[in-house]
Protein backbone atom coordinates (compact mmCIF):
# COMPACT_ATOMS: atom_id res chain seq x y z
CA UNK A 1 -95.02 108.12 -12.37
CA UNK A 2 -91.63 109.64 -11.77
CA UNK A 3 -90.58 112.54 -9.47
CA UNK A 4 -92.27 116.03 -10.07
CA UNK A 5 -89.36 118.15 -12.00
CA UNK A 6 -89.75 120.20 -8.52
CA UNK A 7 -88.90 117.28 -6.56
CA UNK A 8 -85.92 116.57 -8.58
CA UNK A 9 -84.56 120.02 -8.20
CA UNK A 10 -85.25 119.97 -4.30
CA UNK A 11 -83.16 116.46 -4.55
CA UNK A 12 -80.40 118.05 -6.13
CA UNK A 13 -80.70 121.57 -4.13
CA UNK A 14 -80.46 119.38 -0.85
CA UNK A 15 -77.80 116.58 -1.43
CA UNK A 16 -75.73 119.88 -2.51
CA UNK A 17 -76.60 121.70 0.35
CA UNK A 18 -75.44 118.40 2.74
CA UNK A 19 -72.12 117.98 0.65
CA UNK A 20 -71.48 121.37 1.67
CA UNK A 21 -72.10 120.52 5.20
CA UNK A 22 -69.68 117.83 4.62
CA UNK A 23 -66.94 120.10 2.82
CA UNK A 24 -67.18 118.09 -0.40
CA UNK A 25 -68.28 118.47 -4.00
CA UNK A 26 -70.59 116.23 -5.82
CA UNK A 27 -72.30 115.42 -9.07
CA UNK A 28 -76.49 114.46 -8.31
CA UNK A 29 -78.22 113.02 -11.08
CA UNK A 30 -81.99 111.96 -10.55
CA UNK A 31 -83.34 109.85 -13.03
CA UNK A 32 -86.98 107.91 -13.71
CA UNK A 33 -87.92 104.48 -13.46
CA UNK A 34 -87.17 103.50 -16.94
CA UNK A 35 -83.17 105.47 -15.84
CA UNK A 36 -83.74 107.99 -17.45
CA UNK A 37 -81.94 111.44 -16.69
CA UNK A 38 -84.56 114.04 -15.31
CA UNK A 39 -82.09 116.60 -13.37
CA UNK A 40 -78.31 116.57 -12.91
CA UNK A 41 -76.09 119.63 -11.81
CA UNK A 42 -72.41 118.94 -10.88
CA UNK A 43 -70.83 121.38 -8.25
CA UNK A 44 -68.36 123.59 -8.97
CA UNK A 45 -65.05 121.71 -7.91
CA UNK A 46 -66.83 118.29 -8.53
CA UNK A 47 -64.49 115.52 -10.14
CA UNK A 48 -65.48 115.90 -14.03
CA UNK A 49 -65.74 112.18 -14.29
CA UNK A 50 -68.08 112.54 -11.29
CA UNK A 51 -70.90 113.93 -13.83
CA UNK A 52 -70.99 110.13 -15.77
CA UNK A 53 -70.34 108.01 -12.58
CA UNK A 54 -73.76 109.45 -10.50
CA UNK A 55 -76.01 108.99 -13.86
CA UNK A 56 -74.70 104.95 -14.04
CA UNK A 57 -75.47 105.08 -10.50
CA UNK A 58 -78.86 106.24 -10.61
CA UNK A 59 -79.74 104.28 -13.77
CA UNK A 60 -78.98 100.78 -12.55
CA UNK A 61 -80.58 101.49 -9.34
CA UNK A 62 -83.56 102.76 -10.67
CA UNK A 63 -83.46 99.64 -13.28
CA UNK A 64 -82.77 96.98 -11.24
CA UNK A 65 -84.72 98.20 -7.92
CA UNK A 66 -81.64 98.17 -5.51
CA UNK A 67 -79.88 100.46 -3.79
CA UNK A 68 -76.03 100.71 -5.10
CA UNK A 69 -74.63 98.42 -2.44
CA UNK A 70 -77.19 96.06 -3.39
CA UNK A 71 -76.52 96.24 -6.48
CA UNK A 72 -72.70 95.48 -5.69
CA UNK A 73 -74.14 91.94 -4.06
CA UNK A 74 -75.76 90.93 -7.08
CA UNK A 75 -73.05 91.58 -9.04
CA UNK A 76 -70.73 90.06 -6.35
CA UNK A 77 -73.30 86.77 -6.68
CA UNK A 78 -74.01 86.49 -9.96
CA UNK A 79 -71.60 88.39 -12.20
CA UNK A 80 -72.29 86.48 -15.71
CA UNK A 81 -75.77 87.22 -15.59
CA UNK A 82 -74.74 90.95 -14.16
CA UNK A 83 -72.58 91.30 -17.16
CA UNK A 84 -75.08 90.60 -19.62
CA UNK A 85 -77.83 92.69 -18.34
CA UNK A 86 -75.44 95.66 -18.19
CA UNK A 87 -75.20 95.73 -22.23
CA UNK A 88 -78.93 95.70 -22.52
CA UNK A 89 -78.91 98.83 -21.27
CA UNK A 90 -78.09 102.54 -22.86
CA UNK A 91 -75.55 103.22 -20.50
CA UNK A 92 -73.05 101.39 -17.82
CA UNK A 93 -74.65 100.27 -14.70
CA UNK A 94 -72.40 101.16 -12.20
CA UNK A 95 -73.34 99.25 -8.92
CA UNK A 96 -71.73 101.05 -5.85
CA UNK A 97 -72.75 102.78 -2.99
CA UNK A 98 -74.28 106.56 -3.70
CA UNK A 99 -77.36 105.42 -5.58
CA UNK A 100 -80.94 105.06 -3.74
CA UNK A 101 -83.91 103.85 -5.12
CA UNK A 102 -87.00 106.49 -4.69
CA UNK A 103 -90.14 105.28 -3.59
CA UNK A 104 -93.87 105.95 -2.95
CA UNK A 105 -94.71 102.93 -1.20
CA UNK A 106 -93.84 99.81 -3.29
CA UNK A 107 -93.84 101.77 -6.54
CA UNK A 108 -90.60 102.82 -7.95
CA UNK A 109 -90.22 106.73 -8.75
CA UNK A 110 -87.04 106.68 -10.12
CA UNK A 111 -83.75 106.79 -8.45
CA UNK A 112 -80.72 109.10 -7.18
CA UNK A 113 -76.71 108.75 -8.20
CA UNK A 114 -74.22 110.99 -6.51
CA UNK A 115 -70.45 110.56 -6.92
CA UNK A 116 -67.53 112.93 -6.05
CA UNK A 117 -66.89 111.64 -2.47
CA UNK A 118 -66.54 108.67 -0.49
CA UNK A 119 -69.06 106.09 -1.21
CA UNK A 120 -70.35 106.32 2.64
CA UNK A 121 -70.54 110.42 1.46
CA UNK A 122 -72.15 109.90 -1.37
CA UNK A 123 -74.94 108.09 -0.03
CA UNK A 124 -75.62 110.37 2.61
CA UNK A 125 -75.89 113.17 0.71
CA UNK A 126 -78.49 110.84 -1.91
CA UNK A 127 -80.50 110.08 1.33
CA UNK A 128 -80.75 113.70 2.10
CA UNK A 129 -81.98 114.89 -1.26
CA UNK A 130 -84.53 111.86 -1.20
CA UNK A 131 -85.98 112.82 2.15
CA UNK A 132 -86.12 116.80 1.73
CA UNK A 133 -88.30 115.84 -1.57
CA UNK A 134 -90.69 113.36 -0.03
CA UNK A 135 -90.18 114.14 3.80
């Protein structure tokens, strides 16, 4: 079962809400298990590209289980077999760093993609929205 369309919004409403602590504008989209996009706003000032970058962040987290920078390793590892999984899939996986997986224990919820600031940024602001919606 994926995130409530509540927690999704508080996601979004709170990685926003910590980009702006961080005087930076981002692009949050929160997708299901299966990758598929639930919520996404884009801040005002937010690179436009930003928008398609955090939904191929959050899809090939969610997808493949891993957090962005563990994504990155698997690609790093094994980049043939990386390469042919991406084109299964309706959209780019883009494995970096501002994507976290959202669980409930071991199950997998769905996941998070921000983009729009540094990677380290982007993350932080994804682990912010995940913990305001699940504490």
């Amino acid at each position: 079962m994926p995130l409530t369309p509540e927690q999704a919004r508080t996601v979004i409403a709170s990685a926003h809400e910590h980009a702006g602590t961080l005087g930076v504008r981002i692009s949050v989209a929160v997708v299901d298990e299966g990758g598929v996009l639930q919520a996404f706003e884009r801040m005002p000032g937010a690179p436009p590209l930003s928008a398609q970058i955090s939904e191929a962040k959050a899809a090939g987290s969610a997808l493949w289980h891993r957090d962005g920078d563990a994504m990155a390793a698997v690609q790093d590892s094994r980049p043939g077999f990386f390469a042919s999984v991406n084109q299964l899939t309706r959209l780019p996986l883009l494995p970096a760093d501002g994507s976290v997986v959202v669980r409930d224990g071991d199950r997998v919820l769905g996941a998070v993609g921000i983009s729009g600031a540094t990677p380290e940024q982007d993350r932080e602001c994804a682990e912010a929205g995940v913990k305001a919606a699940l504490g």
